[in-house]
C-alpha atoms as a PDB file:
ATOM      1  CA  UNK A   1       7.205  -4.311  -3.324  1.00  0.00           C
ATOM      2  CA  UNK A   2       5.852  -3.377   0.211  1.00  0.00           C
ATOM      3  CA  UNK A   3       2.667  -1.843  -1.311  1.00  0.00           C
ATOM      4  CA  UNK A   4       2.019  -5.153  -3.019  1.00  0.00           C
ATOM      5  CA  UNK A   5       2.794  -7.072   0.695  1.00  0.00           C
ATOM      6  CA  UNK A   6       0.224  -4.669   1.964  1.00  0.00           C
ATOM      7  CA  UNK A   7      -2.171  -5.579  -0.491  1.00  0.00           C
ATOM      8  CA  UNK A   8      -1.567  -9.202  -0.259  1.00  0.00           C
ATOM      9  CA  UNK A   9      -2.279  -8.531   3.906  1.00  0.00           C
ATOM     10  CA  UNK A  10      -5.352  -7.095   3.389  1.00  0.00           C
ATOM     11  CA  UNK A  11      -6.523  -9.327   1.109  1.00  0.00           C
ATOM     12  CA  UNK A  12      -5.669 -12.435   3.831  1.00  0.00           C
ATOM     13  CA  UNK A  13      -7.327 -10.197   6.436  1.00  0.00           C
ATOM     14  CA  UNK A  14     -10.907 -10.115   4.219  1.00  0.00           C
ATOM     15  CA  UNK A  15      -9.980 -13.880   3.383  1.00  0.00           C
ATOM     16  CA  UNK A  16     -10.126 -14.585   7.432  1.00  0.00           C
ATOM     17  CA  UNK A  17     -12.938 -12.343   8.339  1.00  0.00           C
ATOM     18  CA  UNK A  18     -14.834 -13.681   5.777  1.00  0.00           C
ATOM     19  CA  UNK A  19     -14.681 -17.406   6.860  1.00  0.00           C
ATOM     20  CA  UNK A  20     -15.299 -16.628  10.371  1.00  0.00           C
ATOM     21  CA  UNK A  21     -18.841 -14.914   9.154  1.00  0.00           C
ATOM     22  CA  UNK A  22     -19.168 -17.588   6.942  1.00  0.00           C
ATOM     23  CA  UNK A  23     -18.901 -20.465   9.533  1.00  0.00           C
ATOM     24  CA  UNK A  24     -20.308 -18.681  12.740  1.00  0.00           C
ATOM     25  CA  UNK A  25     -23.815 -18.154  10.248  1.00  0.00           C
ATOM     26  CA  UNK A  26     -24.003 -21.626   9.616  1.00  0.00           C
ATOM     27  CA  UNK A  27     -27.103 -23.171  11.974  1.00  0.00           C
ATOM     28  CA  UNK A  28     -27.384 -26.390  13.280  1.00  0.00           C
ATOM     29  CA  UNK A  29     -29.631 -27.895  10.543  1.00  0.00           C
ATOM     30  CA  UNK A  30     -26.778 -26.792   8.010  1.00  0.00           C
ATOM     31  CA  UNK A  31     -23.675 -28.202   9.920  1.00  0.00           C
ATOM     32  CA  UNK A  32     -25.800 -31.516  10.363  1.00  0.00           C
ATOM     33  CA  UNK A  33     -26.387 -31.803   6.380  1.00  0.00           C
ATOM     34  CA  UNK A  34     -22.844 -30.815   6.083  1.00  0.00           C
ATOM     35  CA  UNK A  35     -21.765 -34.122   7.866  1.00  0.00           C
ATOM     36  CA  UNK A  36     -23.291 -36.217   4.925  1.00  0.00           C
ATOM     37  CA  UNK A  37     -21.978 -34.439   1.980  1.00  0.00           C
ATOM     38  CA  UNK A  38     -18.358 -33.867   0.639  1.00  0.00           C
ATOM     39  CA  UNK A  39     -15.383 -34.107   2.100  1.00  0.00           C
ATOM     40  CA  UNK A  40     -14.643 -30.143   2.180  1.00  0.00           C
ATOM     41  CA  UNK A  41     -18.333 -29.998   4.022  1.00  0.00           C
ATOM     42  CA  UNK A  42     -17.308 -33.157   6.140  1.00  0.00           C
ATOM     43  CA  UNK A  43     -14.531 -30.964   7.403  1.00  0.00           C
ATOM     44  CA  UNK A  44     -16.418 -27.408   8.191  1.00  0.00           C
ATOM     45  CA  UNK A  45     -18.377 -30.060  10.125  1.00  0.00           C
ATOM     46  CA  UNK A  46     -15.872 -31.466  12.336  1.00  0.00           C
ATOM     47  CA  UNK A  47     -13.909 -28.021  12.147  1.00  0.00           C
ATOM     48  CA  UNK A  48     -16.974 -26.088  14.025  1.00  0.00           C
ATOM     49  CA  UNK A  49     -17.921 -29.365  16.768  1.00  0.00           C
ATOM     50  CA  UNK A  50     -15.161 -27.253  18.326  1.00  0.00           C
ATOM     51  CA  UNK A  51     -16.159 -23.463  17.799  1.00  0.00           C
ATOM     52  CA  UNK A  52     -14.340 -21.789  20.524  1.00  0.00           C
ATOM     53  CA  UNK A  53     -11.406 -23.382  18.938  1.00  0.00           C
ATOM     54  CA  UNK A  54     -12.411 -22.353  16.041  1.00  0.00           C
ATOM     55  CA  UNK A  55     -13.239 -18.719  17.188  1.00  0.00           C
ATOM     56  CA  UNK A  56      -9.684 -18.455  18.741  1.00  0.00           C
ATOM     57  CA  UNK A  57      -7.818 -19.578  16.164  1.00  0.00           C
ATOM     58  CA  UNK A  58      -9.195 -17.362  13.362  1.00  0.00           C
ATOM     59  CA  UNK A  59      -9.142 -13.939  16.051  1.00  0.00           C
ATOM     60  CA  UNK A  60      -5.326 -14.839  16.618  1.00  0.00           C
ATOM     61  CA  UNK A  61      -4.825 -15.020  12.827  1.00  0.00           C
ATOM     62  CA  UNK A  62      -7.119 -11.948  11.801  1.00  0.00           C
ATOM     63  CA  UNK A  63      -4.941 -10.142  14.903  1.00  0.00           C
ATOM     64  CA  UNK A  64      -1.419 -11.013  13.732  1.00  0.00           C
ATOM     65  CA  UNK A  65      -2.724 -10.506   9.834  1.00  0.00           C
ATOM     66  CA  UNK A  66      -3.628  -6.888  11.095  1.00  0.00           C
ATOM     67  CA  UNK A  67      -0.590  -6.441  13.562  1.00  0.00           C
ATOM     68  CA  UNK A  68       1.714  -7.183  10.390  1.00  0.00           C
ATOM     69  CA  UNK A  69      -0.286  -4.774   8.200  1.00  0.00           C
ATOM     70  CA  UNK A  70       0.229  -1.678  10.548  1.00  0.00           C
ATOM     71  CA  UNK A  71       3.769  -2.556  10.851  1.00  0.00           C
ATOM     72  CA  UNK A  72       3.996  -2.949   7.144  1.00  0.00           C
ATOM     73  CA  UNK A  73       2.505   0.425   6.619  1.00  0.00           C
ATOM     74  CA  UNK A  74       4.609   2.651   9.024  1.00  0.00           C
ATOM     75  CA  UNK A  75       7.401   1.551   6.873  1.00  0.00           C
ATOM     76  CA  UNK A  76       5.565   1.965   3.215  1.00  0.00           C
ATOM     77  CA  UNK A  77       4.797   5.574   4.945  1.00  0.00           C
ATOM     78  CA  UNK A  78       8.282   6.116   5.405  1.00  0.00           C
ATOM     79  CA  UNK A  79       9.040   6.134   2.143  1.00  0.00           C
ATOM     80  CA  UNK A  80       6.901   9.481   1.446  1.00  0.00           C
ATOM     81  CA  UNK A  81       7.843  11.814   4.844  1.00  0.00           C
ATOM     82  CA  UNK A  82      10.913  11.122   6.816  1.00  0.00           C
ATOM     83  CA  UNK A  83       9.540  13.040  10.092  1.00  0.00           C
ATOM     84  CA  UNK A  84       8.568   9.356  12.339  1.00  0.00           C
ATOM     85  CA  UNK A  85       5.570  11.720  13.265  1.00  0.00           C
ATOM     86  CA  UNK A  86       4.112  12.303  10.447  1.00  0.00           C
ATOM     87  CA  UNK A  87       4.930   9.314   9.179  1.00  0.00           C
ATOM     88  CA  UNK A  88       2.879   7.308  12.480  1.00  0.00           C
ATOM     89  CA  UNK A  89       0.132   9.613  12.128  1.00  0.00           C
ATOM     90  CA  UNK A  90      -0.466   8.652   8.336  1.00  0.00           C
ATOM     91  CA  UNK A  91       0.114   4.851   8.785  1.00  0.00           C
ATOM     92  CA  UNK A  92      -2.024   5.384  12.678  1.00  0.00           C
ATOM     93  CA  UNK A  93      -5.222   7.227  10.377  1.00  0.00           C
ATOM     94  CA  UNK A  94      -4.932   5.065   6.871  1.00  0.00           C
ATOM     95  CA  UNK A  95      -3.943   0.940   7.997  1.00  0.00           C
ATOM     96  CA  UNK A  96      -7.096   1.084  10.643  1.00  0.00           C
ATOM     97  CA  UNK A  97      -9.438   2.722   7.827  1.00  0.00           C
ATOM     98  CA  UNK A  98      -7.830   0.277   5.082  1.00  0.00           C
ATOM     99  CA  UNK A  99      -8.628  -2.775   7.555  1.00  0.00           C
ATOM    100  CA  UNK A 100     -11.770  -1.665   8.226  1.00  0.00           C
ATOM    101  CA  UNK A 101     -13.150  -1.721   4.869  1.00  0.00           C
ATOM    102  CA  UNK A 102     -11.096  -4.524   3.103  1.00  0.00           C
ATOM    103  CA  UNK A 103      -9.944  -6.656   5.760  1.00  0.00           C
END
């Protein structure tokens, strides 16, 4: 069960990363058009006429997303080595790398 909370956490950390890449790309031209069209469009519109809001509220939720996922994984270590050592320096080495290439 906590390997599949894990995976759901890194799966929620790609899902914000990606949407702040895929709204910070948008130019000008694009968020303009976007005012016109559908309502989900409508929305990224009004959404980035505030982008430092924008900006802040996706880094706190990408940082509390990974926060959760180390502290998740220190205890999904735990489960393999009982020394706290060993089992910080496995969850220290493998959360960063696992964040760093799904999340």
């Amino acid at each position: 069960m906590i390997w599949l909370a894990l995976v759901l956490l890194l799966a929620c950390s790609g899902a914000v990363s990606a949407s702040e890449t895929a709204l910070f790309a948008l130019d000008r031209q694009a968020l303009y058009r976007f005012r016109r069209e559908g309502p989900l469009r409508r929305r990224v519109f009004q959404l980035m006429t505030r982008p430092r809001r924008v900006l802040m509220t996706v880094l706190m939720a990408n940082t509390a997303v990974n926060v959760t996922i180390f502290a998740v994984s220190f205890f999904a270590f735990r489960q393999f080595h009982r020394a706290p050592a060993l089992v910080a320096a496995a969850a220290s080495i493998v959360a960063p790398v696992a964040v760093i290439v799904f999340g």
